[in-house]
Protein backbone atom coordinates (compact mmCIF):
# COMPACT_ATOMS: atom_id res chain seq x y z
CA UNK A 1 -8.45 -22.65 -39.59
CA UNK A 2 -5.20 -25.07 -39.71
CA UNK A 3 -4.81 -27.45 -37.50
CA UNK A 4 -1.46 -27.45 -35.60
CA UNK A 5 -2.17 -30.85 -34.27
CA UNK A 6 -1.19 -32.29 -37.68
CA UNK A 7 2.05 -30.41 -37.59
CA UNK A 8 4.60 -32.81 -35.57
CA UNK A 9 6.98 -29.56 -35.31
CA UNK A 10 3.71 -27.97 -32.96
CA UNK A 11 1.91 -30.93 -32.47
CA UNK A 12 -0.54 -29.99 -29.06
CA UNK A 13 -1.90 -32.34 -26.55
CA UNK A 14 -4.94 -30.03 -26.22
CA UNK A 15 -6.14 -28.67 -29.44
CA UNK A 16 -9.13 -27.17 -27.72
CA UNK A 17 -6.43 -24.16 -26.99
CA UNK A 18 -6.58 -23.47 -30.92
CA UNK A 19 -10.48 -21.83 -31.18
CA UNK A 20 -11.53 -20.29 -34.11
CA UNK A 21 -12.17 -17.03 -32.77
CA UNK A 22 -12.64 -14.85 -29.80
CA UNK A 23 -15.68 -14.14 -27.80
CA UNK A 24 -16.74 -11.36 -30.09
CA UNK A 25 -16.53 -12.31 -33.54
CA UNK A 26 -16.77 -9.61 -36.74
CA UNK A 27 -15.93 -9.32 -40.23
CA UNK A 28 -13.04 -11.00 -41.68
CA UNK A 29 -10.35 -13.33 -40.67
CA UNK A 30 -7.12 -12.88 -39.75
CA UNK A 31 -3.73 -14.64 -40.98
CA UNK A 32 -1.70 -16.20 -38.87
CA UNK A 33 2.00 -16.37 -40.05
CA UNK A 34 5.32 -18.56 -38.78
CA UNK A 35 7.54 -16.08 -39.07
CA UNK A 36 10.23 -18.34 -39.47
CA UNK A 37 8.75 -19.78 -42.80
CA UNK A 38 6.01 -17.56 -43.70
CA UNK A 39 3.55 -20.65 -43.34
CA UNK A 40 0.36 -20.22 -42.75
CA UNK A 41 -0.28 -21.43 -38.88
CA UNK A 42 -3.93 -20.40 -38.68
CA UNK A 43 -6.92 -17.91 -39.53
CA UNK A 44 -8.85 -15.92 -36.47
CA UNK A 45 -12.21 -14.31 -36.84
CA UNK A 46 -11.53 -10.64 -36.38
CA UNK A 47 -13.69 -8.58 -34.20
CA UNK A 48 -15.25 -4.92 -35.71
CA UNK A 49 -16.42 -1.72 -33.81
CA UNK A 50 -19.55 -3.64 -32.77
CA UNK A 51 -17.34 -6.68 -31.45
CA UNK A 52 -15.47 -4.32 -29.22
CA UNK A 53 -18.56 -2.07 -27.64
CA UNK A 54 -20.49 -6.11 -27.66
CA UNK A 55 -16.74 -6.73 -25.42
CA UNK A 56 -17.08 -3.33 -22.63
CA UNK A 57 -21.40 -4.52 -22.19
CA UNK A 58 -20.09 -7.55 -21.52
CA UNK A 59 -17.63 -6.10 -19.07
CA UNK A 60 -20.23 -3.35 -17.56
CA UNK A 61 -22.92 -5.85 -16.91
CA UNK A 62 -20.47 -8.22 -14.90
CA UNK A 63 -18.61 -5.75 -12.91
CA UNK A 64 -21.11 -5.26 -10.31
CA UNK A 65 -21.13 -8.67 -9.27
CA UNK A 66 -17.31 -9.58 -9.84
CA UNK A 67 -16.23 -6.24 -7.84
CA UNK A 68 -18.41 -7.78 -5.22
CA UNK A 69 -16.86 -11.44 -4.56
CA UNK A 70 -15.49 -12.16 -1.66
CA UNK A 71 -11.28 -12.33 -2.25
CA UNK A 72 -11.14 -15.55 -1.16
CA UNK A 73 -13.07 -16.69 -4.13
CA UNK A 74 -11.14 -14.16 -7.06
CA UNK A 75 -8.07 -15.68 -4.95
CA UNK A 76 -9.22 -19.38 -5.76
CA UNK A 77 -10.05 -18.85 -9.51
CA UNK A 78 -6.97 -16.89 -9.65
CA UNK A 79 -4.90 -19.57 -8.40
CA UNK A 80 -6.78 -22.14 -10.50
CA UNK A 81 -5.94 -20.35 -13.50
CA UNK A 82 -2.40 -20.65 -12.69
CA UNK A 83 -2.58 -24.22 -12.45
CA UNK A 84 -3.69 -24.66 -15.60
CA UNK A 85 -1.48 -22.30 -17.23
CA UNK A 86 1.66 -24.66 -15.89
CA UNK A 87 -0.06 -27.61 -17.19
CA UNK A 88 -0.70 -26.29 -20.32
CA UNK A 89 2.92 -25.24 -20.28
CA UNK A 90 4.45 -27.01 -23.67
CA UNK A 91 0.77 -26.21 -25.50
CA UNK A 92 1.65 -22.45 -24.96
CA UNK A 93 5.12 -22.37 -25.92
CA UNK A 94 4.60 -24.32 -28.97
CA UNK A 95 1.98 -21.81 -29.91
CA UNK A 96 3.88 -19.20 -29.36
CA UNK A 97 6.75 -20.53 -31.19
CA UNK A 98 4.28 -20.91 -34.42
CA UNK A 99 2.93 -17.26 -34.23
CA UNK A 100 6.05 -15.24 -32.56
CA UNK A 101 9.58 -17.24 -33.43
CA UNK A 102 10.95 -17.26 -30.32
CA UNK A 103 13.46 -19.85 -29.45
CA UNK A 104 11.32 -23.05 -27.57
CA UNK A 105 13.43 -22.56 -24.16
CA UNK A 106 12.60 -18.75 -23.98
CA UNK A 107 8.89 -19.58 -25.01
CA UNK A 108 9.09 -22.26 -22.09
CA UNK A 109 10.54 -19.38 -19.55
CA UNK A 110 8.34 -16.85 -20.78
CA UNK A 111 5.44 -19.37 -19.35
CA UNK A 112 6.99 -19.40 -16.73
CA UNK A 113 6.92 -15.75 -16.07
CA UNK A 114 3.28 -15.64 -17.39
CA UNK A 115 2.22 -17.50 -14.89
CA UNK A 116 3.90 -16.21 -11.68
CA UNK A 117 2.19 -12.92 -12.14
CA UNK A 118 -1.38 -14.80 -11.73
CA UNK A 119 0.40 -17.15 -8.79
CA UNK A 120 1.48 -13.14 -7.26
CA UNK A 121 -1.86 -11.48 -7.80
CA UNK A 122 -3.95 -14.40 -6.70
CA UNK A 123 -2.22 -13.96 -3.03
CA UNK A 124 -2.49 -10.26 -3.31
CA UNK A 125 -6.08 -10.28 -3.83
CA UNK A 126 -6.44 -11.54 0.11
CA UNK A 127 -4.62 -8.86 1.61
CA UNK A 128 -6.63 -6.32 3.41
CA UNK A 129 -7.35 -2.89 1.10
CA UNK A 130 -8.89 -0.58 4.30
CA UNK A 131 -6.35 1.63 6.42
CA UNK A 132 -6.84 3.83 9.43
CA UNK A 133 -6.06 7.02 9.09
CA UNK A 134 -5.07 9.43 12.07
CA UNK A 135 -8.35 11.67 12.89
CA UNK A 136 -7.56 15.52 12.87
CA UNK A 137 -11.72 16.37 13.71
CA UNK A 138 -12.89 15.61 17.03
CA UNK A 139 -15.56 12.84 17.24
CA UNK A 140 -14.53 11.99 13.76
CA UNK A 141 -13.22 8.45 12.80
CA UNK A 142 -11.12 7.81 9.32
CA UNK A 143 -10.88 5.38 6.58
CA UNK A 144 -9.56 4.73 3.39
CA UNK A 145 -10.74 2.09 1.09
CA UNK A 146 -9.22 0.85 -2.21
CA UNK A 147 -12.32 -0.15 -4.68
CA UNK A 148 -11.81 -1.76 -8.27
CA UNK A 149 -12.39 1.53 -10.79
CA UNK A 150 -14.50 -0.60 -13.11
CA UNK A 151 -13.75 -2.27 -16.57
CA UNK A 152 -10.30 -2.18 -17.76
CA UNK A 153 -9.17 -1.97 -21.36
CA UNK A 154 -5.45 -3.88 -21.73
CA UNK A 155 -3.35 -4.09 -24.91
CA UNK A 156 -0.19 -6.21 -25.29
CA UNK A 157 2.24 -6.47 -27.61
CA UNK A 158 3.70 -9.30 -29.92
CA UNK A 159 6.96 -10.11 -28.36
CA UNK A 160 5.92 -11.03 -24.55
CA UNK A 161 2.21 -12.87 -25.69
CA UNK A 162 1.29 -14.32 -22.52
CA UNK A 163 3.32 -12.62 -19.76
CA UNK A 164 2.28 -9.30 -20.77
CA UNK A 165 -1.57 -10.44 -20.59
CA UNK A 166 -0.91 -12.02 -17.30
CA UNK A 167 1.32 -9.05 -15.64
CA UNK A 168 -2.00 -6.63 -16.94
CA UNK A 169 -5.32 -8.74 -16.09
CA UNK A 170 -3.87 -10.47 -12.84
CA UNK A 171 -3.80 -7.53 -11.73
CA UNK A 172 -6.86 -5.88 -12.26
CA UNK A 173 -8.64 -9.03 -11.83
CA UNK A 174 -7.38 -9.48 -8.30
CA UNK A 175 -8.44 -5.72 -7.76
CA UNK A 176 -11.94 -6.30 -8.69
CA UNK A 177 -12.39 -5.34 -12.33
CA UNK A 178 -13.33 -6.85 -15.36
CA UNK A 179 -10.91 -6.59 -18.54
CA UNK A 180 -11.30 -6.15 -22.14
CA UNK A 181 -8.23 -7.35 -23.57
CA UNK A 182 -7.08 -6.78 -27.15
CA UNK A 183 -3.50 -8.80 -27.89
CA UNK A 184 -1.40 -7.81 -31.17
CA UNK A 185 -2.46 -9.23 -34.39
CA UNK A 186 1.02 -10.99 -34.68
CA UNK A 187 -0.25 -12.88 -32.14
CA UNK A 188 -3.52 -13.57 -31.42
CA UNK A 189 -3.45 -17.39 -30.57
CA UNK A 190 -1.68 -17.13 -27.17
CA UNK A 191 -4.16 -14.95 -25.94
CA UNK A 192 -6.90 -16.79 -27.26
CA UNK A 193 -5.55 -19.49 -25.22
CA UNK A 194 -5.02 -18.09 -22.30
CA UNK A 195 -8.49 -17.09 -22.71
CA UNK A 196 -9.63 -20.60 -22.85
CA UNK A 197 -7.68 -21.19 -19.44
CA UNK A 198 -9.32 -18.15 -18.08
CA UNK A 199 -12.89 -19.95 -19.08
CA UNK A 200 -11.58 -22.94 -17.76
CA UNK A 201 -10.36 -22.23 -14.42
CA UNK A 202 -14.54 -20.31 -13.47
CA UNK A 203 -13.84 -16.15 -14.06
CA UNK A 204 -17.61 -16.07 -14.25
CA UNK A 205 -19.11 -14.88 -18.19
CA UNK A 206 -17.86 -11.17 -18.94
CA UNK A 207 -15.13 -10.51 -16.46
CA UNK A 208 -12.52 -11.79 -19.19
CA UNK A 209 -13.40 -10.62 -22.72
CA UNK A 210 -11.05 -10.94 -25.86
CA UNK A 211 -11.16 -8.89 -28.71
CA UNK A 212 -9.27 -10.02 -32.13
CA UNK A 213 -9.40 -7.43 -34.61
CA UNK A 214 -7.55 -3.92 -36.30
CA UNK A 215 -6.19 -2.20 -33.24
CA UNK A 216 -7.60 0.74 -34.11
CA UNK A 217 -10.98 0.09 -34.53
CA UNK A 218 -10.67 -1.91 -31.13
CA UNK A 219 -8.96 0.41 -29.27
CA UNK A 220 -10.24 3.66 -30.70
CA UNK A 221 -13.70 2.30 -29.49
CA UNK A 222 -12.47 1.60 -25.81
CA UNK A 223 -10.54 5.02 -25.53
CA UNK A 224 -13.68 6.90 -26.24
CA UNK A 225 -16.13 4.68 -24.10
CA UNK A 226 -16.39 6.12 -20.70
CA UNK A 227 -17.51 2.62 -18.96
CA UNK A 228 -13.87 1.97 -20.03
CA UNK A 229 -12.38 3.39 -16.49
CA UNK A 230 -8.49 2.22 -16.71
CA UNK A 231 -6.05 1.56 -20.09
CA UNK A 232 -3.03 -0.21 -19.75
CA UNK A 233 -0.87 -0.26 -23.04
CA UNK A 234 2.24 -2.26 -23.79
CA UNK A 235 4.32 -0.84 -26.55
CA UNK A 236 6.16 1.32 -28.69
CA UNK A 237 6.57 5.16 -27.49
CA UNK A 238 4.50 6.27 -30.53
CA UNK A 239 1.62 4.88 -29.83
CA UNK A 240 1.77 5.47 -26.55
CA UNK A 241 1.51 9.12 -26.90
CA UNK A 242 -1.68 8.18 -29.76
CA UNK A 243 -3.46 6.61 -26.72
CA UNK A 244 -2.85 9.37 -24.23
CA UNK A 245 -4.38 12.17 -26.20
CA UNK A 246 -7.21 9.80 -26.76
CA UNK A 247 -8.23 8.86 -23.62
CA UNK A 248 -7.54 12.52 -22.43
CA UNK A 249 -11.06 13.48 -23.06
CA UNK A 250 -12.84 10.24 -20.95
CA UNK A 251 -9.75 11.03 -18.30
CA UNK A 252 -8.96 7.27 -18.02
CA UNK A 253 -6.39 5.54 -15.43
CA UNK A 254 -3.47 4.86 -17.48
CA UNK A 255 -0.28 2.53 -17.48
CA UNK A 256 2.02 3.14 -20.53
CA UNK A 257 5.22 0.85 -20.53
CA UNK A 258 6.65 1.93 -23.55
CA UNK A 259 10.00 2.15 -25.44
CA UNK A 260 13.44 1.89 -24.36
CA UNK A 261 16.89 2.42 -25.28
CA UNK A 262 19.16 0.99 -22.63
CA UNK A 263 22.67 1.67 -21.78
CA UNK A 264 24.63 -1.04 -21.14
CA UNK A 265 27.81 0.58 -19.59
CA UNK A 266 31.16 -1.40 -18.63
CA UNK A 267 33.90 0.59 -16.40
CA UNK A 268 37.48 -0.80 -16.47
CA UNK A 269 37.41 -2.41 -12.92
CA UNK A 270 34.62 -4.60 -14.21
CA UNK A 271 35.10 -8.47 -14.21
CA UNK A 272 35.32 -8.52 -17.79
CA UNK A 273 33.87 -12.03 -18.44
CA UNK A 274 30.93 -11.18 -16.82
CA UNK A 275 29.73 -8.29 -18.38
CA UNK A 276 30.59 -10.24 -21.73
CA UNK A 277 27.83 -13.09 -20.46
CA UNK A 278 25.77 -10.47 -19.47
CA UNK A 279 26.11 -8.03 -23.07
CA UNK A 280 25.51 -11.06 -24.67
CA UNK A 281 21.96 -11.81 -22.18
CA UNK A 282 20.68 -8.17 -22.70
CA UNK A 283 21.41 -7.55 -26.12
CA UNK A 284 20.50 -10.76 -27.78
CA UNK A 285 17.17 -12.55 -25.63
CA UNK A 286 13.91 -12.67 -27.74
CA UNK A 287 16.34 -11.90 -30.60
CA UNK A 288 17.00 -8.59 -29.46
CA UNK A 289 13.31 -7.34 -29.46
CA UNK A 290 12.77 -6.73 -25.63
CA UNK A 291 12.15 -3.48 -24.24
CA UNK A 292 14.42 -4.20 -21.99
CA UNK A 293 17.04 -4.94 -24.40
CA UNK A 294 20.65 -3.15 -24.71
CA UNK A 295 20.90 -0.65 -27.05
CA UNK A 296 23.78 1.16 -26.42
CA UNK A 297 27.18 -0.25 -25.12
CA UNK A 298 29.59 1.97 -23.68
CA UNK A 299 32.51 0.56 -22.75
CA UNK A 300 35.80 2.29 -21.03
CA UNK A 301 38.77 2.87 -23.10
CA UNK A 302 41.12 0.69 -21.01
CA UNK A 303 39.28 -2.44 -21.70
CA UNK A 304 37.61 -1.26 -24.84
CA UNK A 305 39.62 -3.59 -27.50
CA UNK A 306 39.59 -6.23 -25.09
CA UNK A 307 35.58 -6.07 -24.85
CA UNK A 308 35.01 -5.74 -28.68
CA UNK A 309 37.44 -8.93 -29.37
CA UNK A 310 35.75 -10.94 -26.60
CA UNK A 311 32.02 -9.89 -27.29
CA UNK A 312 32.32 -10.38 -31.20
CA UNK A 313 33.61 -13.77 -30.58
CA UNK A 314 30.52 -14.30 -28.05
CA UNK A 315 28.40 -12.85 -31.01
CA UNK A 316 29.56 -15.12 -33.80
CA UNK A 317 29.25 -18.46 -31.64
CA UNK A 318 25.77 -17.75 -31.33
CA UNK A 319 23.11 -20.38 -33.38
CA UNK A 320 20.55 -19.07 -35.98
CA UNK A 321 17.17 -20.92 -36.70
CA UNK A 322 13.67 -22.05 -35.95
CA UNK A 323 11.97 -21.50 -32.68
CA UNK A 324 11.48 -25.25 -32.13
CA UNK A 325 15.08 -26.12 -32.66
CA UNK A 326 15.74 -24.04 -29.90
CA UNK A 327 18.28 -21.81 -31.22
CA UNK A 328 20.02 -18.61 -30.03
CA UNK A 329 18.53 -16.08 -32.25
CA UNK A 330 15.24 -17.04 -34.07
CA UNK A 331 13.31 -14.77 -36.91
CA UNK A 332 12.53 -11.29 -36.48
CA UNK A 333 8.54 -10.49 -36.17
CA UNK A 334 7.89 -8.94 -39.51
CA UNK A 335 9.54 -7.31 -42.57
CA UNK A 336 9.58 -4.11 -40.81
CA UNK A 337 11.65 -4.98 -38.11
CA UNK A 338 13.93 -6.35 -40.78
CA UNK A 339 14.17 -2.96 -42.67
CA UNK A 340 14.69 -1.10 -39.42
CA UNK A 341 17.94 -3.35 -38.76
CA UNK A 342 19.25 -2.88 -42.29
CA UNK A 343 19.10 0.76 -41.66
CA UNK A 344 20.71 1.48 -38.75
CA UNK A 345 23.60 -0.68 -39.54
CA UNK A 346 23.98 1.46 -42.51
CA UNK A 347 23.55 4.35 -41.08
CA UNK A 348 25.43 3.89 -38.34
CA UNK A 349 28.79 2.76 -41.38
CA UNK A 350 28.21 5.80 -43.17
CA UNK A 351 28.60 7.57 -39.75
CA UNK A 352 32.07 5.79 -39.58
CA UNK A 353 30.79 2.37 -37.35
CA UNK A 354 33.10 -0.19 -38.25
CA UNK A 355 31.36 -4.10 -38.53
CA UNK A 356 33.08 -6.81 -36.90
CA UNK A 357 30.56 -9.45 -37.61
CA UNK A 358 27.19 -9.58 -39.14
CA UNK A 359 25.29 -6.94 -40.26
CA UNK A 360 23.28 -8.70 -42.82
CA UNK A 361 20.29 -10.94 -43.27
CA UNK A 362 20.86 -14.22 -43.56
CA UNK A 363 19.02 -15.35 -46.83
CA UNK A 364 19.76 -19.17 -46.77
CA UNK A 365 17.63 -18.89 -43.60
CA UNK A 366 14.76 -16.79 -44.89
CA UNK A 367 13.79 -12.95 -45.05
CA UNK A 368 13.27 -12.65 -41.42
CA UNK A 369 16.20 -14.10 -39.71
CA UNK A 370 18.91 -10.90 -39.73
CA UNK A 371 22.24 -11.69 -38.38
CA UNK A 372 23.41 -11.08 -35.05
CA UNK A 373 25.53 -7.76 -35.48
CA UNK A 374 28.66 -6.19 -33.80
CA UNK A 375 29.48 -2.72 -34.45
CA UNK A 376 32.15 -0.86 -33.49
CA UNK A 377 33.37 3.22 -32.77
CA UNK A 378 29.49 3.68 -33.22
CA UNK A 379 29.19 7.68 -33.04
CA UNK A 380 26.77 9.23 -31.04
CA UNK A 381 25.26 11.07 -34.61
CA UNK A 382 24.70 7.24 -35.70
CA UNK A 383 20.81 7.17 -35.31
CA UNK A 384 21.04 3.29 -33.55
CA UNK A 385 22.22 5.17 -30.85
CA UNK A 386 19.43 7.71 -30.10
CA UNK A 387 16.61 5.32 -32.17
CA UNK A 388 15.31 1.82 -29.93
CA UNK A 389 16.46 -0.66 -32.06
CA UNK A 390 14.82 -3.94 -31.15
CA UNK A 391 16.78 -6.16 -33.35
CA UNK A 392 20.22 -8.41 -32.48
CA UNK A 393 22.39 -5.21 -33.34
CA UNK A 394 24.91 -4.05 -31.16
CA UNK A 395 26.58 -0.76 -31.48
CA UNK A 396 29.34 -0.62 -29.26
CA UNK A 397 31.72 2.97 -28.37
CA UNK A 398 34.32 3.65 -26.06
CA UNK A 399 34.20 6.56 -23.31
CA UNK A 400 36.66 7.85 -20.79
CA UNK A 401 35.27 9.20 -17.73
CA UNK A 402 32.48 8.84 -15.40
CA UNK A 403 30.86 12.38 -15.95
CA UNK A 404 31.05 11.31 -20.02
CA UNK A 405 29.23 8.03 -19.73
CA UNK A 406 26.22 9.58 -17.57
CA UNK A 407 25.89 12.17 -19.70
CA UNK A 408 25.70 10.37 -22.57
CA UNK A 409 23.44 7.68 -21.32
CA UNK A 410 21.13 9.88 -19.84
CA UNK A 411 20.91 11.78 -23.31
CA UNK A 412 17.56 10.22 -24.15
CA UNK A 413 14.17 10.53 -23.75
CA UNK A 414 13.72 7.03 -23.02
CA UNK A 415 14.19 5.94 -19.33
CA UNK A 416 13.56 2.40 -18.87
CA UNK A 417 16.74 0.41 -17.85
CA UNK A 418 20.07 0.64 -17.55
CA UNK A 419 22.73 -1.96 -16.79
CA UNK A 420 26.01 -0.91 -15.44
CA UNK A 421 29.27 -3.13 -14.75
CA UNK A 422 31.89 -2.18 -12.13
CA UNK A 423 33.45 -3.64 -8.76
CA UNK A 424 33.54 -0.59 -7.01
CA UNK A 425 30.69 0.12 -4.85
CA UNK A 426 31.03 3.70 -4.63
CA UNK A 427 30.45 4.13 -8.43
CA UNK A 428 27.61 1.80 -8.47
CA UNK A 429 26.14 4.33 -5.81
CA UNK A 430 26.41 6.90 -7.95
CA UNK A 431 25.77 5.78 -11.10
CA UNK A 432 22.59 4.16 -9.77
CA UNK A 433 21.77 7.34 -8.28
CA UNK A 434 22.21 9.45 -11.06
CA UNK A 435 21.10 8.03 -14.20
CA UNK A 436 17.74 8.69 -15.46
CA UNK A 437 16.10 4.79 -15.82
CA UNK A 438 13.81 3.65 -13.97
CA UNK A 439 15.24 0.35 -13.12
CA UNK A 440 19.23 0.04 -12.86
CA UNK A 441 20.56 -3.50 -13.00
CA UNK A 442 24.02 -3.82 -11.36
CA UNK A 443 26.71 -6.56 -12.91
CA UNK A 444 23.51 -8.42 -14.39
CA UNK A 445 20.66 -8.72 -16.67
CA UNK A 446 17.86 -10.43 -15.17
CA UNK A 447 15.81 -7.85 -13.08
CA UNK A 448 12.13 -8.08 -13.68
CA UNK A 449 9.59 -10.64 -12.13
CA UNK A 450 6.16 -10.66 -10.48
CA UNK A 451 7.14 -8.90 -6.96
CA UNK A 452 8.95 -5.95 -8.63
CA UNK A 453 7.46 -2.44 -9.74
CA UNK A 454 8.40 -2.44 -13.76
CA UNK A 455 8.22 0.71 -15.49
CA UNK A 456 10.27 3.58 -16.54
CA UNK A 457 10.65 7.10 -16.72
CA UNK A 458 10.66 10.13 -19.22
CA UNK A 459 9.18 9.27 -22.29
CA UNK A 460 9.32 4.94 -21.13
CA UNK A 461 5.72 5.09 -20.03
CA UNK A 462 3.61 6.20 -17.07
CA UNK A 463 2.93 3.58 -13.53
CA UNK A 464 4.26 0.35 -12.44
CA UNK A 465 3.12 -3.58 -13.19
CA UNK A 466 4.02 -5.98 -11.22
CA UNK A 467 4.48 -5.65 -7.24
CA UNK A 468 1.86 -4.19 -4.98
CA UNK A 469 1.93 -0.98 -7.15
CA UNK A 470 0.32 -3.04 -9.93
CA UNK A 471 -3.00 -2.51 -8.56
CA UNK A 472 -3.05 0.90 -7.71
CA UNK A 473 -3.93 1.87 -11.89
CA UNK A 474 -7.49 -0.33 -11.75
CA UNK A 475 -8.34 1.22 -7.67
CA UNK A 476 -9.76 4.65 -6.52
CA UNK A 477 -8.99 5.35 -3.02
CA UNK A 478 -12.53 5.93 -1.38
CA UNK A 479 -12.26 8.18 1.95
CA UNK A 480 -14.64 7.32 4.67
CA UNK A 481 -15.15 10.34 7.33
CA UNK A 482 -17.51 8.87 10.30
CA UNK A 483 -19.09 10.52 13.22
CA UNK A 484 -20.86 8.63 15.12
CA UNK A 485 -22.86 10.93 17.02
């Protein structure tokens, strides 16, 4: 495989964080692309059928023990994992930056956030999982315990590489289980890395297992095993739905945080300068592909002009180009992605959009980098604005009343987030209230983090990561009835 050591743009201090392969190595190899350049950053050993079933024995046969230890000591390797993740801080954002484009600072920040979901975990693997329950039979004493469900199958995406690992396995870790984990083959190197921390900071051999190979050979093996107890899936609403109906028939815990399609709605009393800063945060981080990401801005006729003229200026003083020069918007994750983007904006002009900057990609920088994109009068028969689009396109459209707006936002089957902007607090009461996400963020972008429930509604996925409710997915409750005689 390449060496990225000899590359001064991702030169690492630990090259050790670059293996070859996985812990259950197949047929084939699989290429590594900058998707900035198209170089060729490295080749992985891909897994087969056998590598995944070789991944769940591996799992089974050290369940019994890990389920077992005390949580003082799955605290302590926990929170040594942790350690090493900050240390290795620059090594994993450069290696991110190589295999996923992301500008360096966000790679550094998404690190960040990797790691305080193992810091989170690590402390909530100490906290006491028995309750008393009030006795309704005479002579009879009550409890309920919370028990690890077994081995848990996790599968992350390509455009959060490490904090969607970390968010899934700390988790379910701290609980008691073992993992299977199979990352996106956009990005296998980040997990393989964080797998080499994992090795590094004592999980003991088999309670963290990585699997590099076609997702669905991988996965289609773990949804029919039934040692496989729990699944938790990061990704698009599609295949979401695929891996519901197959682990229907081995009736597996599930956590599904899928699609979004966020409205991003500004009411004339809004301070106008803020919600500007914050369209800008929403629409355009990780280059616009974020789940979390605004997809649909609708703004109140009042300020409407005023908001387009600002926000395209915002737009257009935003910097294109490589991950490591740390610019606004870097490349988009494959040709695909590009295609969708080109699309919609098309769509969306034939529909009678108007563009007020962008809306093209940007050739001189190669055939991933698309332009960051106003649109404007964006009709609701436009398909951007009933379609995710996880790109840096922003349809905008004016509204007039409060009943409109909710109505329209809530016209989706995605129910993720939504971001509203106003100074009146009895509108942000209701408009929290009544639209159909489930998380609202209130005059600002940044919501999520490791002590917060993240998940949606509708069609957005099933459970919570993150918080306390992150374990409940990978624990049964166990109900103790006791007479003593």
């Amino acid at each position: 495989m390449s060496d990225l050591s000899n590359t001064p743009a991702f030169g690492l201090s630990d090259t050790e964080l670059m293996p070859e392969q996985g812990d259950f190595p197949g047929n084939g190899r699989l290429a590594v692309r900058d998707p900035s350049t198209g170089a060729l950053v490295a080749q992985v050993a891909m897994s087969d059928a056998t590598g995944a079933r070789a991944a769940v024995d591996a799992a089974q046969a050290a369940f019994p023990d890990w389920s077992t230890t005390l949580p003082q000591v799955r605290a302590e390797i926990l929170h040594r994992w942790h350690a090493l993740i900050m240390e290795a801080k620059e090594d994993l954002s450069r290696i991110m930056v190589a295999e996923q484009g992301k500008p360096i600072s966000e790679a550094r920040g998404e690190i960040d956030y990797a790691a305080s979901f193992v810091q989170f975990y690590a402390e909530e693997a100490l906290r006491p999982n028995i309750e008393g329950v009030t006795s309704h039979l005479h002579d009879a004493e009550m409890e309920l315990w919370r028990e690890p469900v077994g081995v848990a199958a996790l599968i992350t995406p390509w455009n959060f590489p490490c904090a969607m690992i970390t968010r899934k396995a700390a988790a379910a870790l701290a609980a008691g289980c073992t993992v299977v984990i199979h990352p996106s083959a956009e990005t296998p190197l980040s997990a393989l890395a964080l797998a080499e921390l994992a090795r590094r900071a004592g999980f003991p051999e088999g309670v963290v297992n990585t699997v590099i190979g076609d997702a669905a050979t991988i996965v289609g093996e773990w949804t029919a095993d039934t040692r496989v107890r729990a699944l938790s899936f990061t990704g698009s609403t599609e295949v979401g739905r695929l891996l519901y109906r197959q682990s229907a028939d081995t009736v597996k815990r599930l956590v599904l945080e899928l699609g979004g399609h966020a409205p991003f709605i500004v009411f004339k009393d809004a301070d106008l300068d803020r919600a500007v800063a914050e369209a800008i945060k929403a629409k355009f981080a990780t280059s616009g592909q974020d789940c979390l990401g605004a997809n649909r801005f609708y703004i109140e006729r009042p300020v409407y002009q005023e908001f387009c003229e600002r926000f395209t200026r915002a737009v257009e003083a935003l910097t294109m180009g490589r991950g490591m020069d740390d610019p606004d918007i870097g490349p988009l994750i494959h040709e695909r992605a590009v295609e969708k983007q080109v699309l919609q904006v098309n769509d969306a002009l034939k529909n009678g959009a108007k563009l007020l900057t962008g809306g093209a990609i940007d050739h001189d920088r190669g055939p991933l980098f698309f332009q960051p994109t106003v649109l404007a009068d964006v009709p609701d028969a436009a398909a951007i604005m009933s379609e995710e689009n996880f790109g840096p396109v922003a349809p905008l459209t004016p509204f007039d009343d409060e009943g409109e707006v909710i109505g329209r936002a809530n016209a989706t089957e995605y129910g993720l987030v939504a971001y509203v902007h106003s100074l009146d607090p009895r509108r942000i009461y209701r408009l929290t209230r009544a639209l159909q996400f489930g998380m609202v963020a209130v005059n600002r972008t940044k919501v999520t983090g490791a002590p917060i429930p993240f998940g949606g509604t509708k069609q957005s996925g099933i459970g919570r990561e993150g918080a306390r409710q992150g374990l409940e997915a990978f624990t049964d409750i166990k109900y103790v009835c006791r007479d003593w005689g």
